[in-house]
Protein backbone atom coordinates (compact mmCIF):
# COMPACT_ATOMS: atom_id res chain seq x y z
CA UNK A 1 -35.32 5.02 -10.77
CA UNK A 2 -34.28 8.62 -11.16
CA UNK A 3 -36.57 11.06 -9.23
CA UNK A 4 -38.79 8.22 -7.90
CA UNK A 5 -38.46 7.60 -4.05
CA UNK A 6 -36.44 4.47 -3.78
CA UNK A 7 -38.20 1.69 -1.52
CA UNK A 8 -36.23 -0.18 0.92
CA UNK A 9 -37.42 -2.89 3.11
CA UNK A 10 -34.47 -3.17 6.03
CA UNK A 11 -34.18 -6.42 8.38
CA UNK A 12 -34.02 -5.63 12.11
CA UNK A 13 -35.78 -3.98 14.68
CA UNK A 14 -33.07 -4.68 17.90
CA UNK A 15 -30.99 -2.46 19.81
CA UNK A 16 -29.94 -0.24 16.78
CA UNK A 17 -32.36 -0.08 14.88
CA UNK A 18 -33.60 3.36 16.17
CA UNK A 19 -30.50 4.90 14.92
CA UNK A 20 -30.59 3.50 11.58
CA UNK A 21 -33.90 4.57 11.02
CA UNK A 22 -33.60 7.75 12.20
CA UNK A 23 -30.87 7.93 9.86
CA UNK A 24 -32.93 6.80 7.11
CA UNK A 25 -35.53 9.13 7.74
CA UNK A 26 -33.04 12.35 6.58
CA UNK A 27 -31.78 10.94 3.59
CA UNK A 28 -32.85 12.46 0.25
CA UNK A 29 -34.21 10.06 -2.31
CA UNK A 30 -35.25 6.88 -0.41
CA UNK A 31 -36.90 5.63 2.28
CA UNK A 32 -38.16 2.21 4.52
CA UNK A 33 -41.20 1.13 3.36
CA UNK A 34 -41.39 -2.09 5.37
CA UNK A 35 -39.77 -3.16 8.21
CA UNK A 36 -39.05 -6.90 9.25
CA UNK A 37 -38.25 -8.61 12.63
CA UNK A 38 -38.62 -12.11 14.11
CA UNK A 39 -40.18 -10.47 17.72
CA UNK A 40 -43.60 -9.22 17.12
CA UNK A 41 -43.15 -7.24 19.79
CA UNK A 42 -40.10 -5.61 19.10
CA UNK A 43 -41.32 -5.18 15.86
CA UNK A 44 -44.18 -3.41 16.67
CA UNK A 45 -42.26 -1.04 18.55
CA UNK A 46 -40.21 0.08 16.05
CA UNK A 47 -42.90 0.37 13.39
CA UNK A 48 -44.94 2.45 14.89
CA UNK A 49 -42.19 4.70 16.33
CA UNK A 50 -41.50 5.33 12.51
CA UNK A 51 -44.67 5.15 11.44
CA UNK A 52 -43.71 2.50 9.18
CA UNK A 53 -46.83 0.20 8.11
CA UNK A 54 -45.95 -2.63 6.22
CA UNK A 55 -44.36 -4.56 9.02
CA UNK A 56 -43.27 -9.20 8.30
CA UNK A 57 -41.86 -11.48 11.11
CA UNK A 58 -40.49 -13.36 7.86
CA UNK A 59 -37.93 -11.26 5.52
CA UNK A 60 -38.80 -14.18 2.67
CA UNK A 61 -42.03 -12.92 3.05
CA UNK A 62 -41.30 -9.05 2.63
CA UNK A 63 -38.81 -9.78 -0.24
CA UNK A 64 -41.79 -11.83 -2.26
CA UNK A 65 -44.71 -9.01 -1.03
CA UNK A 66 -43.10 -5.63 -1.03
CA UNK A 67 -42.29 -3.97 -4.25
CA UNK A 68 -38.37 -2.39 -3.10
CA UNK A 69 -35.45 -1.63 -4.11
CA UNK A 70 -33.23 -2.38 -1.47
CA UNK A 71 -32.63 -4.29 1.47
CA UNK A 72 -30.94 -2.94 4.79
CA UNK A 73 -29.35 -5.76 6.91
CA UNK A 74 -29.73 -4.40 10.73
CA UNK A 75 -29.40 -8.03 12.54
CA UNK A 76 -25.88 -9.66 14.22
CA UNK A 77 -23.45 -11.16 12.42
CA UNK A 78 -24.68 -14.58 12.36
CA UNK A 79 -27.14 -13.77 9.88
CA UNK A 80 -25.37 -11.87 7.21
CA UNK A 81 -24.52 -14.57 5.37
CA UNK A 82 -28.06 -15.81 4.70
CA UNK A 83 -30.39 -12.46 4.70
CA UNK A 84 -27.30 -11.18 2.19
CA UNK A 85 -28.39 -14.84 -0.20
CA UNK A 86 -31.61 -13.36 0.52
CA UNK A 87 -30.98 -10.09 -1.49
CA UNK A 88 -29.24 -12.13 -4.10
CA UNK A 89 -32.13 -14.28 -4.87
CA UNK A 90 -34.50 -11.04 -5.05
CA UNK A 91 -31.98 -9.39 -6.90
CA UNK A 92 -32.02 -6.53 -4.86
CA UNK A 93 -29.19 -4.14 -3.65
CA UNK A 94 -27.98 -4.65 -0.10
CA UNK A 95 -26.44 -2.71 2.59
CA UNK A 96 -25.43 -4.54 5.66
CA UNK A 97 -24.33 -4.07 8.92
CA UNK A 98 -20.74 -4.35 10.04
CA UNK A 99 -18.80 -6.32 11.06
CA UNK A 100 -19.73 -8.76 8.21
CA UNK A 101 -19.87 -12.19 8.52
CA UNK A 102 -18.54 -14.07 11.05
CA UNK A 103 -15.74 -15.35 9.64
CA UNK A 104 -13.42 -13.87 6.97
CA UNK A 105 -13.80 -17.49 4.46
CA UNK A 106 -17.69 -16.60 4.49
CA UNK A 107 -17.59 -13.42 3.83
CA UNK A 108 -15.25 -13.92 0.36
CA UNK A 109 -17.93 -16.66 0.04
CA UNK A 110 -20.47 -13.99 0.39
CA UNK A 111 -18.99 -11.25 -1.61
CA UNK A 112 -18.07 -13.37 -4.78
CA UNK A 113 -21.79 -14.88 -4.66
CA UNK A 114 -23.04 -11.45 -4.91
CA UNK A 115 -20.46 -10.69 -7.81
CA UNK A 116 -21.04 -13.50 -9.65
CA UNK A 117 -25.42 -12.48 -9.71
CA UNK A 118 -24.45 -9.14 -10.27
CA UNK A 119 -26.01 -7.64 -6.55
CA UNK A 120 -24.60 -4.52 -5.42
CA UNK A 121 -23.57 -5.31 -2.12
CA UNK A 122 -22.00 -2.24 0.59
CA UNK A 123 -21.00 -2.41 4.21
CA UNK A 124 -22.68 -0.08 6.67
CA UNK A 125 -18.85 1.07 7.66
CA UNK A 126 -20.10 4.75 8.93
CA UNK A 127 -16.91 5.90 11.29
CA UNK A 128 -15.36 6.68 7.80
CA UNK A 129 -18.43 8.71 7.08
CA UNK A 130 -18.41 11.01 10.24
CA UNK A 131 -17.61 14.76 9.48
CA UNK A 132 -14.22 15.17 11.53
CA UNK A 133 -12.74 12.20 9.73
CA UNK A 134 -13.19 13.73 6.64
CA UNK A 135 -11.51 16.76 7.19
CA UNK A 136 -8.94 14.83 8.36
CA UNK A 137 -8.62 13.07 5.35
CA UNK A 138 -8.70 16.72 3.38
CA UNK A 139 -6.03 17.69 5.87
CA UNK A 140 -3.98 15.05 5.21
CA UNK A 141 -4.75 15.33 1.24
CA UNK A 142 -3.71 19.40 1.48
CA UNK A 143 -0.34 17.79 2.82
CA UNK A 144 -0.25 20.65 5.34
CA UNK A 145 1.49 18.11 7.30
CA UNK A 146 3.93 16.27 4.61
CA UNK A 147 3.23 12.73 4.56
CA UNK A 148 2.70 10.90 8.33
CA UNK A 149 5.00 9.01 10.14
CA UNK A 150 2.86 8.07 13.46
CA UNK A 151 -0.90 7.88 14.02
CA UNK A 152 -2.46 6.71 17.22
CA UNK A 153 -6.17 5.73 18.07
CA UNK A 154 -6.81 6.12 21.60
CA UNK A 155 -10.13 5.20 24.05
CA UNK A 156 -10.44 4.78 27.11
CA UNK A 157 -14.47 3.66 28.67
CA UNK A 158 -16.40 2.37 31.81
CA UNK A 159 -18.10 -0.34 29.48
CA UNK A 160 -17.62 -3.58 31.12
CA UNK A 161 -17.01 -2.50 34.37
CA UNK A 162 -17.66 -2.68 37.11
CA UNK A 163 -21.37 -3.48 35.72
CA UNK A 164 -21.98 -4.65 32.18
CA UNK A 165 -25.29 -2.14 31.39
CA UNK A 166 -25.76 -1.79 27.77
CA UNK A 167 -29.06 -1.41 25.08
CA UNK A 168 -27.14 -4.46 23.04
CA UNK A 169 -26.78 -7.00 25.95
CA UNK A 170 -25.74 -9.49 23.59
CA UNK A 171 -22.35 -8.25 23.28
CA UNK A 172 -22.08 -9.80 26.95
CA UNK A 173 -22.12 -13.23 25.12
CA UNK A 174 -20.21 -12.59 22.52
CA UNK A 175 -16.52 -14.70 22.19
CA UNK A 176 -15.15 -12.07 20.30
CA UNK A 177 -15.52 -8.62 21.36
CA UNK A 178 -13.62 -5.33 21.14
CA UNK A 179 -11.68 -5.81 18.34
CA UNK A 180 -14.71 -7.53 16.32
CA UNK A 181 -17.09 -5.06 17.14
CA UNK A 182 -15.11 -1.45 17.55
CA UNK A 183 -11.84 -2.77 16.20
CA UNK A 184 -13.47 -3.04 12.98
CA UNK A 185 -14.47 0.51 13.22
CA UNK A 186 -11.30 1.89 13.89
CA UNK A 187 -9.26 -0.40 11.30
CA UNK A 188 -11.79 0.79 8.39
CA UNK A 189 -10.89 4.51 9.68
CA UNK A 190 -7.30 3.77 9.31
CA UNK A 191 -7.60 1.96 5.92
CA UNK A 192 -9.45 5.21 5.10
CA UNK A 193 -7.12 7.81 6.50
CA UNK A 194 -4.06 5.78 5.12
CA UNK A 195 -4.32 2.79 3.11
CA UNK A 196 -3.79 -0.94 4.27
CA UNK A 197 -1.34 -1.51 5.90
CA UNK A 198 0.77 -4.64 5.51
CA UNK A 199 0.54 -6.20 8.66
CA UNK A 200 -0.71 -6.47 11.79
CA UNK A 201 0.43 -7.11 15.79
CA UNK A 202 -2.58 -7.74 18.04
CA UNK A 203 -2.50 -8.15 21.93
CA UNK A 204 -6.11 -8.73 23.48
CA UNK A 205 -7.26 -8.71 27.02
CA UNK A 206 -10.32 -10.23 28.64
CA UNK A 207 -10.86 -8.36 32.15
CA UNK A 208 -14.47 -8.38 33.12
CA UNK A 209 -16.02 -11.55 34.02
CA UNK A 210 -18.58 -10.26 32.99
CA UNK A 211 -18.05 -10.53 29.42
CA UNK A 212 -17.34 -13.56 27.28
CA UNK A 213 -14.96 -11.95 24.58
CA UNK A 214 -12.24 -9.45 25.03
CA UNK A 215 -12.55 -5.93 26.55
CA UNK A 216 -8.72 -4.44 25.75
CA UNK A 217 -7.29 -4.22 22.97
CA UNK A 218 -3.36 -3.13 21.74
CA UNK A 219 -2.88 -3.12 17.93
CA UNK A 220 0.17 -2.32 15.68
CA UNK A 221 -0.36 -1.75 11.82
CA UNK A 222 2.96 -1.78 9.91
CA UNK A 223 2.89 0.55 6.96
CA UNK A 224 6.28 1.31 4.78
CA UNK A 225 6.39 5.02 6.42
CA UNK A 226 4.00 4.99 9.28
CA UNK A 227 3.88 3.29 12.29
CA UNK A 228 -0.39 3.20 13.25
CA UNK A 229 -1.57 2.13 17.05
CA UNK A 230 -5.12 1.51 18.03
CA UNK A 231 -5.24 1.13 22.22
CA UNK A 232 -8.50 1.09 23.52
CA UNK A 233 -10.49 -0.41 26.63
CA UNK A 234 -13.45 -0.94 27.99
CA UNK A 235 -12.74 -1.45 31.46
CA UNK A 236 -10.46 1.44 32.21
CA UNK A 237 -11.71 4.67 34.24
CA UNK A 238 -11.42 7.53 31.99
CA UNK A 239 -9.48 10.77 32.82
CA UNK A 240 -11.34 13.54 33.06
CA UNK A 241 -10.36 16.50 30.85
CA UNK A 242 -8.47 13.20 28.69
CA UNK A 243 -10.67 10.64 28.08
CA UNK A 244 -13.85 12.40 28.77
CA UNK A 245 -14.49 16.11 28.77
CA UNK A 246 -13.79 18.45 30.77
CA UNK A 247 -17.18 19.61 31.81
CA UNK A 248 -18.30 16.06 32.31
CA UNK A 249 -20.66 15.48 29.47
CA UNK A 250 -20.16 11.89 27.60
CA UNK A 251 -17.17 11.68 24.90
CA UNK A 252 -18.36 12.07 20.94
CA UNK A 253 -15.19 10.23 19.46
CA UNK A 254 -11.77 9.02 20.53
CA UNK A 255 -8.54 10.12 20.74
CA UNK A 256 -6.72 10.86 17.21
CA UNK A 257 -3.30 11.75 16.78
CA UNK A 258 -1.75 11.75 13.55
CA UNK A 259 1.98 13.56 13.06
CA UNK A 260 3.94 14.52 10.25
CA UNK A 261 7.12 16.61 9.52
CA UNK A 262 5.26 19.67 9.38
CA UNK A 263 2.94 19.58 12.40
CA UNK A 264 0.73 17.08 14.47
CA UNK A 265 -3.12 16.71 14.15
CA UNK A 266 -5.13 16.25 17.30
CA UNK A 267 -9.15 15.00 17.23
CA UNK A 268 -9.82 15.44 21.24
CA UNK A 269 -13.23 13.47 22.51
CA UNK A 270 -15.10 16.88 23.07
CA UNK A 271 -15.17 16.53 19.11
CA UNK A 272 -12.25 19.44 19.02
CA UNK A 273 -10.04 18.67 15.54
CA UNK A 274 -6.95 21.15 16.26
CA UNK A 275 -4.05 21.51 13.63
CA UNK A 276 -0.16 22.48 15.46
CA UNK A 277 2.76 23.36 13.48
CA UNK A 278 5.80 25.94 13.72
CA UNK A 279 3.80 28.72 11.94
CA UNK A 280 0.56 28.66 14.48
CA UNK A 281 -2.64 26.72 15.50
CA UNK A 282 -6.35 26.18 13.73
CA UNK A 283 -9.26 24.10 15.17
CA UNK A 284 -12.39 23.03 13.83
CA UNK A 285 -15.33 22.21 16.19
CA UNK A 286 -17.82 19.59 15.84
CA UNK A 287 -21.40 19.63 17.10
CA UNK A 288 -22.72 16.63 19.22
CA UNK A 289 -24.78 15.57 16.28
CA UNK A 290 -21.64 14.70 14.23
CA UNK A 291 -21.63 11.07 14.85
CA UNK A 292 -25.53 10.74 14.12
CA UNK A 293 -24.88 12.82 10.32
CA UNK A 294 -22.31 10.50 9.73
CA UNK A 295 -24.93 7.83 9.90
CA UNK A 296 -27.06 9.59 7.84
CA UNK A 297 -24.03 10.21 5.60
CA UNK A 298 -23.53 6.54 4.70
CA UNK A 299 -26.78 5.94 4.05
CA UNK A 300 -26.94 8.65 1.37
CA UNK A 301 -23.78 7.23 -0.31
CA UNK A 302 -25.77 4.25 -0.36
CA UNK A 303 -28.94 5.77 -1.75
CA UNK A 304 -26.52 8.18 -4.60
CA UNK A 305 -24.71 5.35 -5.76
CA UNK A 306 -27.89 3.09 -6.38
CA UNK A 307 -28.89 6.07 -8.41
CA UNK A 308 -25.95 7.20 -10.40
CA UNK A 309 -24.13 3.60 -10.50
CA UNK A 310 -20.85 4.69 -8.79
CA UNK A 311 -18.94 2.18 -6.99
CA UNK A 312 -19.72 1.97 -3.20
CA UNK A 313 -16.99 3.32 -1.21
CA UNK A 314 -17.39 0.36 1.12
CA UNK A 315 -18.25 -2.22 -1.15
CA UNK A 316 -18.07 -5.56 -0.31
CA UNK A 317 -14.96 -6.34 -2.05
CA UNK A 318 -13.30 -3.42 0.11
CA UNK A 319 -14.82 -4.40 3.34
CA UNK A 320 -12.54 -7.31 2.65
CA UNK A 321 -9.36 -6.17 3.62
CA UNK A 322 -10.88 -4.29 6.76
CA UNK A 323 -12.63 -8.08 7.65
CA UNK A 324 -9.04 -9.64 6.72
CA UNK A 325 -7.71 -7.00 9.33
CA UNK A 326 -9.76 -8.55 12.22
CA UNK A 327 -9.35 -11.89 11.51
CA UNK A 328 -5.14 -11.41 11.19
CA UNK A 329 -5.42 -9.58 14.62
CA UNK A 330 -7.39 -12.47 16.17
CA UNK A 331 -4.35 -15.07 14.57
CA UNK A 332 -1.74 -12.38 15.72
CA UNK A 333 -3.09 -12.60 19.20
CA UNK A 334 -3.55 -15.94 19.83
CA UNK A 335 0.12 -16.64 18.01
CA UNK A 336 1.73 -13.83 19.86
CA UNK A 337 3.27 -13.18 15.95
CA UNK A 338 2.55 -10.74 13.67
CA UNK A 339 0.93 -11.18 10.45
CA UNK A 340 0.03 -10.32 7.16
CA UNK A 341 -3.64 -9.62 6.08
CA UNK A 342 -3.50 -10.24 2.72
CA UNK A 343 -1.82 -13.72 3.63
CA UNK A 344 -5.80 -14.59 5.19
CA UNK A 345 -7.30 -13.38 2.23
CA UNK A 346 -5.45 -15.60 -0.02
CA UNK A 347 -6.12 -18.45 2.41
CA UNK A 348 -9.98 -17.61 2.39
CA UNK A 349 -9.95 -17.55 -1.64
CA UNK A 350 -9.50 -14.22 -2.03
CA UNK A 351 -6.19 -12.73 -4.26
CA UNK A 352 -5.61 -9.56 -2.23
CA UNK A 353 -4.30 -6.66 -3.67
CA UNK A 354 -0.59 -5.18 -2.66
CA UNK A 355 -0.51 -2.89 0.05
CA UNK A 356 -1.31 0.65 -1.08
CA UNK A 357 -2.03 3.91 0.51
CA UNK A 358 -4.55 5.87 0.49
CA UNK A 359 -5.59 8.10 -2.63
């Protein structure tokens, strides 16, 4: 394997697929060498946008044919479970899509099966990967800041309203939405910025008729010496100059605030990181291409750790306790109580692990 071009065959040609292969196509060291969709149209598309050749309607049929070395999961949900057996039986290393599974008992299910066959198994989590979250995190490691007391996620969007208009229409049908889909995004950030946290208040709001699922979302993460909030909508009109930028072009992240004893943190949507404390200010500026390298980022984790056999950063078995975060904020929502993550992990068959912090 080392030196050789690794082969991966990746399932999916919808809405997102375009990203993930242009992703693909600037990592060192690997690359799609067949590409696999149900639509023959769709699939067509895609292939020859990416000049990719070897092109199945039946991912059985691609595992069995193609010599690879990987799989990519690029499909909803639904089908984790089963493409994810799929890589199992092949034996082949699989990164999947987020968020996995769709329910937090099948994806323990899922993980241990891959365990127990020996299958390296990682979860496409890439906000973790994008370049302003990790100089956060080496912020926050140089302790230029002492240790955190209050962190706050913040978005505000035009999504669902007043006209739902989006590449992945599905999402429109969808019974769980914001938190299952960008939730899971932010939580993972927050695991990676700070640990897990030990539990969890959720309140969820479905506005737009539009949508099945929810399209607001309020959360509360209890940590011994932080308080985290996530607040974000999708049916809100942004402020200008706050929730968008102030020249009007589209927002590259949300709203970060993180403060300590020593000075406050602030990641504006413009992709502005500034650092305030007594002594003075610094800011770092991020390019509009940061989101896309973060992409690209995860995937060459991916690719380095096939090669070198280090452990995933989002491994299955981590992914866990982000998955175990949705799910407790779905029960904290509908049970207006709060509660504890690693309390759904043990009920899905999963010992979890005592709260910790992050290293």
């Amino acid at each position: 394997m080392p030196g050789d071009l690794l082969r991966g065959g990746m399932i999916g040609a919808g809405a997102w697929s375009a990203n993930q292969l242009d992703a693909w196509q600037k990592v060192n060291g690997a690359e799609i060498a067949a590409l696999c969709d149900r639509l023959p149209e769709r699939l067509v598309r895609i292939a020859s946008q990416f000049d990719i050749r070897q092109r199945y309607t039946d991912p059985r049929e691609m595992a069995a044919r193609e010599k690879l070395d990987f799989l990519d999961i690029c499909v909803r949900p639904a089908s984790h479970a089963q493409l994810v057996r799929l890589a199992v039986a092949n034996r082949l290393p699989v990164i999947c899509q987020k968020p996995f599974c769709t329910s937090l008992g099948e994806a323990v299910e899922v993980v241990q099966t891959c365990e127990r066959a020996g299958v390296r198994l990682m979860i496409n989590e890439n906000f973790r990967w994008q370049p302003w979250y990790r100089k956060v995190r080496e912020i926050l490691d140089s302790r230029m800041i002492e240790e955190p007391f209050f962190v706050k996620i913040e978005e505000r969007a035009r999504t669902t309203l007043p006209h739902f208009e989006h590449p992945q229409a599905y999402l429109a049908e969808m019974p769980r939405l914001i938190l299952y889909e960008m939730g899971v995004h932010y939580l993972d950030t927050l695991r990676f910025l700070f640990g897990m946290p030990s539990a969890i208040n959720a309140r969820l709001h479905h506005v737009s008729s539009q949508m099945q699922g929810e399209d607001v979302q309020v959360i509360l993460l209890d940590y011994a010496h932080l308080t985290a909030v996530i607040e974000s909508s999708w049916v809100s009109v942004p402020i200008p100059g706050i929730d968008t930028p102030a020249d009007g072009s589209p927002a590259l992240i949300s709203r970060l605030e993180v403060d300590g004893p020593q000075g406050t943190l602030s990641l504006a949507v413009d992709g502005t990181l500034s650092l305030y404390t007594d002594q003075g200010d610094e800011t770092w500026r991020f390019s509009s291409d940061t989101e896309a390298d973060g992409r690209r980022a995860t995937l060459q984790h991916f690719v380095d750790c096939l090669r070198d056999g280090s452990q995933f950063e989002t491994g299955g078995r981590d992914n866990l306790e982000t998955m175990a975060l949705v799910w407790a904020g779905y029960r904290s929502a509908e049970t207006r109580t709060t509660v504890s993550p690693a309390e759904l992990l043990r009920e899905a068959g999963e010992p979890a692990a005592s709260p910790k912090q992050a290293p």
